[in-house]
C-alpha atoms as a PDB file:
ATOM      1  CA  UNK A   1      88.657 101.528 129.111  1.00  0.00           C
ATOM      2  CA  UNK A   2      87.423  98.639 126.812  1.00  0.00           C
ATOM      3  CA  UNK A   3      88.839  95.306 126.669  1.00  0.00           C
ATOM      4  CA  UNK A   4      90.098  95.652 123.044  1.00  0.00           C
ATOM      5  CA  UNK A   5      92.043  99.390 124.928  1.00  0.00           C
ATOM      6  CA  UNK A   6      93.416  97.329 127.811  1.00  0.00           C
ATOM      7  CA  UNK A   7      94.529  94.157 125.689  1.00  0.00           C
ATOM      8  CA  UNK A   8      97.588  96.588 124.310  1.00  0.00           C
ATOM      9  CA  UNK A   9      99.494  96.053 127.196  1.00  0.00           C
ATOM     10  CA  UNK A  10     102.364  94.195 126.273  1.00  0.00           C
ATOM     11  CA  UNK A  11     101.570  93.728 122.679  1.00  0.00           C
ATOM     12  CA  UNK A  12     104.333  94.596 119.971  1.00  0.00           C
ATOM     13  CA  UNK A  13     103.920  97.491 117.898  1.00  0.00           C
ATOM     14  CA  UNK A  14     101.963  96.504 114.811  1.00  0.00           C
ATOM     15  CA  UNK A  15     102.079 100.087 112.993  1.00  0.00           C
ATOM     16  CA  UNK A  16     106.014 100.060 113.043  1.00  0.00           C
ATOM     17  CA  UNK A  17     106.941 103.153 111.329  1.00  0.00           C
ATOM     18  CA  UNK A  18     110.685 103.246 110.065  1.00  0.00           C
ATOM     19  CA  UNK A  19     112.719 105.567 112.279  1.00  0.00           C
ATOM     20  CA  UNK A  20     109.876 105.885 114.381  1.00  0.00           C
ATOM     21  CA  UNK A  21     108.917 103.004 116.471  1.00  0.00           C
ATOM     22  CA  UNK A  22     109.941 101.852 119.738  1.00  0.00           C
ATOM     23  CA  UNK A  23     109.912  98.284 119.134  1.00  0.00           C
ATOM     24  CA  UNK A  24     109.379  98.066 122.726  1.00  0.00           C
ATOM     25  CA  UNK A  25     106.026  96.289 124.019  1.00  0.00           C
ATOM     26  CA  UNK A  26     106.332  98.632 127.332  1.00  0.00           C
ATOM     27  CA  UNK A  27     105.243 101.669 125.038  1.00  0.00           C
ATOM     28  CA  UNK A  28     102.111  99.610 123.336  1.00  0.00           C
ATOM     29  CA  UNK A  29      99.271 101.892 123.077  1.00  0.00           C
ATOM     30  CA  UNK A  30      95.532 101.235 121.374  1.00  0.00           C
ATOM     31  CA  UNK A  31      95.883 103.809 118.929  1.00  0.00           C
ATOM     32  CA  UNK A  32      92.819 105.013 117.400  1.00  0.00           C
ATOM     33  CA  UNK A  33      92.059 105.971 113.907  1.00  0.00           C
ATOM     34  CA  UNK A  34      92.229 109.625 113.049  1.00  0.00           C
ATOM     35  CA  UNK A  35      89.443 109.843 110.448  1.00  0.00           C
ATOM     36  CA  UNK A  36      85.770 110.290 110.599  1.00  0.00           C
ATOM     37  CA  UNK A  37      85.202 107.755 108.676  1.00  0.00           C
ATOM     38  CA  UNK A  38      85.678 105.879 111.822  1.00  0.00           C
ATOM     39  CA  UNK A  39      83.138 107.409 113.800  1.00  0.00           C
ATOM     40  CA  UNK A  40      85.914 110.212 115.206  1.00  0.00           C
ATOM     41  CA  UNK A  41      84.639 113.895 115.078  1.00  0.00           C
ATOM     42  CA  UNK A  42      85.358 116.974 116.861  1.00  0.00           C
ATOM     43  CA  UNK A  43      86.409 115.905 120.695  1.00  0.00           C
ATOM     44  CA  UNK A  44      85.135 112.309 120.344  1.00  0.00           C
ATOM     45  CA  UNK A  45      87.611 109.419 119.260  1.00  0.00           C
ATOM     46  CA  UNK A  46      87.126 106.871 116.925  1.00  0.00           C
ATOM     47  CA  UNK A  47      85.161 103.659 117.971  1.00  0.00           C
ATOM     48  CA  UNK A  48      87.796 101.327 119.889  1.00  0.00           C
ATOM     49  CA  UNK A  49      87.460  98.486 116.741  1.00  0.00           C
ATOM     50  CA  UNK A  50      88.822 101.145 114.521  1.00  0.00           C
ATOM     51  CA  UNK A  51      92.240 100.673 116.125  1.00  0.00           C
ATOM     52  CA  UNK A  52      95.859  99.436 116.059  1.00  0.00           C
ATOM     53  CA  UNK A  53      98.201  98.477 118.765  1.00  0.00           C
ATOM     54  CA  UNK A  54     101.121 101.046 118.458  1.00  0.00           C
ATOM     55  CA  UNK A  55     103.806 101.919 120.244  1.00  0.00           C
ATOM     56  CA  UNK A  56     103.418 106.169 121.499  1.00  0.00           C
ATOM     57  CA  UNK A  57     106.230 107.668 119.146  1.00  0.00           C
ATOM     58  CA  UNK A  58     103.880 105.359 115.861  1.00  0.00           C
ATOM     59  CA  UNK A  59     100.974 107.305 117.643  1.00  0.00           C
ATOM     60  CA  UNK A  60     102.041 110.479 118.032  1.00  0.00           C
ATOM     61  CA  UNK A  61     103.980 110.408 114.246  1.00  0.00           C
ATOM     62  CA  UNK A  62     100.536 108.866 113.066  1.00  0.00           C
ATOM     63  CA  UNK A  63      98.834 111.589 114.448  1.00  0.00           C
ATOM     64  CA  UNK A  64     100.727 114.105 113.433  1.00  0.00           C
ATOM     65  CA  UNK A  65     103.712 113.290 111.069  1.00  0.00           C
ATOM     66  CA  UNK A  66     106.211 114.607 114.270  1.00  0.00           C
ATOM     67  CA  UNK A  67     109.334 113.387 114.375  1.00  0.00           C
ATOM     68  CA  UNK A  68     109.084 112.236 110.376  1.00  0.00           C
ATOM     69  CA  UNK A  69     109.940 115.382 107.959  1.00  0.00           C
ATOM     70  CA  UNK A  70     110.690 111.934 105.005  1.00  0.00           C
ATOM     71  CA  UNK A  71     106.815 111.097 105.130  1.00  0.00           C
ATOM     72  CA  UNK A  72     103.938 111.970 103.161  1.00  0.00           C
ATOM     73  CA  UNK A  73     100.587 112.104 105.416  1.00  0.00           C
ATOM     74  CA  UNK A  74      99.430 108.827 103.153  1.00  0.00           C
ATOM     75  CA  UNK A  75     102.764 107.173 103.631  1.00  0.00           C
ATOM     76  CA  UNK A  76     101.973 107.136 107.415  1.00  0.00           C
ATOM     77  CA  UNK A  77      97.920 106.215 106.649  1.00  0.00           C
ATOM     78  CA  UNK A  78      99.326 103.235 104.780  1.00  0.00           C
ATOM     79  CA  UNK A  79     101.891 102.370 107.905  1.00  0.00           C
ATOM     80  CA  UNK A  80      99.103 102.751 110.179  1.00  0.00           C
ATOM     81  CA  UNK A  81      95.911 101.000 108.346  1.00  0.00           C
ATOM     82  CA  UNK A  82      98.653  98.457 108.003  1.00  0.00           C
ATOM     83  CA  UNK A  83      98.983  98.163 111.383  1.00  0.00           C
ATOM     84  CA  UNK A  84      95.863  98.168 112.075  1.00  0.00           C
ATOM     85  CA  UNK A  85      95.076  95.062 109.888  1.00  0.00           C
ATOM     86  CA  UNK A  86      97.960  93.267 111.991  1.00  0.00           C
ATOM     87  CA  UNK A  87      96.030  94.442 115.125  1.00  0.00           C
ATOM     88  CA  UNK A  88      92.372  92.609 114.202  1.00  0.00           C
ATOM     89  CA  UNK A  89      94.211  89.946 113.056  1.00  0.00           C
ATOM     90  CA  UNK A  90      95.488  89.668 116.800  1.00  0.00           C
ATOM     91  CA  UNK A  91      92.200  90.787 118.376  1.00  0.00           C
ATOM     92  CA  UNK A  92      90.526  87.957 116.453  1.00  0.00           C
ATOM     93  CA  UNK A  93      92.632  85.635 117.739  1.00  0.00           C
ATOM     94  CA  UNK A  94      92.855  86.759 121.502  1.00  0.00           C
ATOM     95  CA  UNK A  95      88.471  86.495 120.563  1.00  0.00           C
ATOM     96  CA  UNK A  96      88.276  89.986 121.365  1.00  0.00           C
ATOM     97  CA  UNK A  97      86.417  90.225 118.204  1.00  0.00           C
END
């Protein structure tokens, strides 16, 4: 586990998908980017810098729309890359990056 992976614990959920999230710091995962773009192929996860903190039900919807019949896949890309600008913005400033 990397630094940037362990610093979710007790972060707020930065992805916050309406309906969705948790808005509870206990469920704060790193979640990692679901495209190869960002270095994920088959088996392997993205790098850890292409990341946002989210809480598990963000994740998991993130992942895989569950739980959110109302949302396009690129509604929850833009939730999520959203988040995931919050998160460096936090990572910066905890000089994790």
């Amino acid at each position: 586990m990397s630094k940037i992976t362990k610093s979710a614990n007790g972060e707020d959920c930065q992805v916050r998908i309406i309906g969705v999230c948790k808005s509870d710091p206990a469920y704060t995962i790193w979640s990692h980017c679901r495209h190869g773009a960002a270095g994920k192929g088959k088996g392997i996860k993205a790098i850890d810098l292409a990341g946002a903190y989210a809480c598990t039900a963000c994740d998991a919807a993130y992942d895989q729309l569950q739980g959110v019949p109302h949302m396009t896949r690129g509604e929850g890309d833009l939730d999520w890359f959203m988040g995931h600008m919050r998160s460096l913005v936090i990572l910066s400033n905890k000089g994790l990056i």
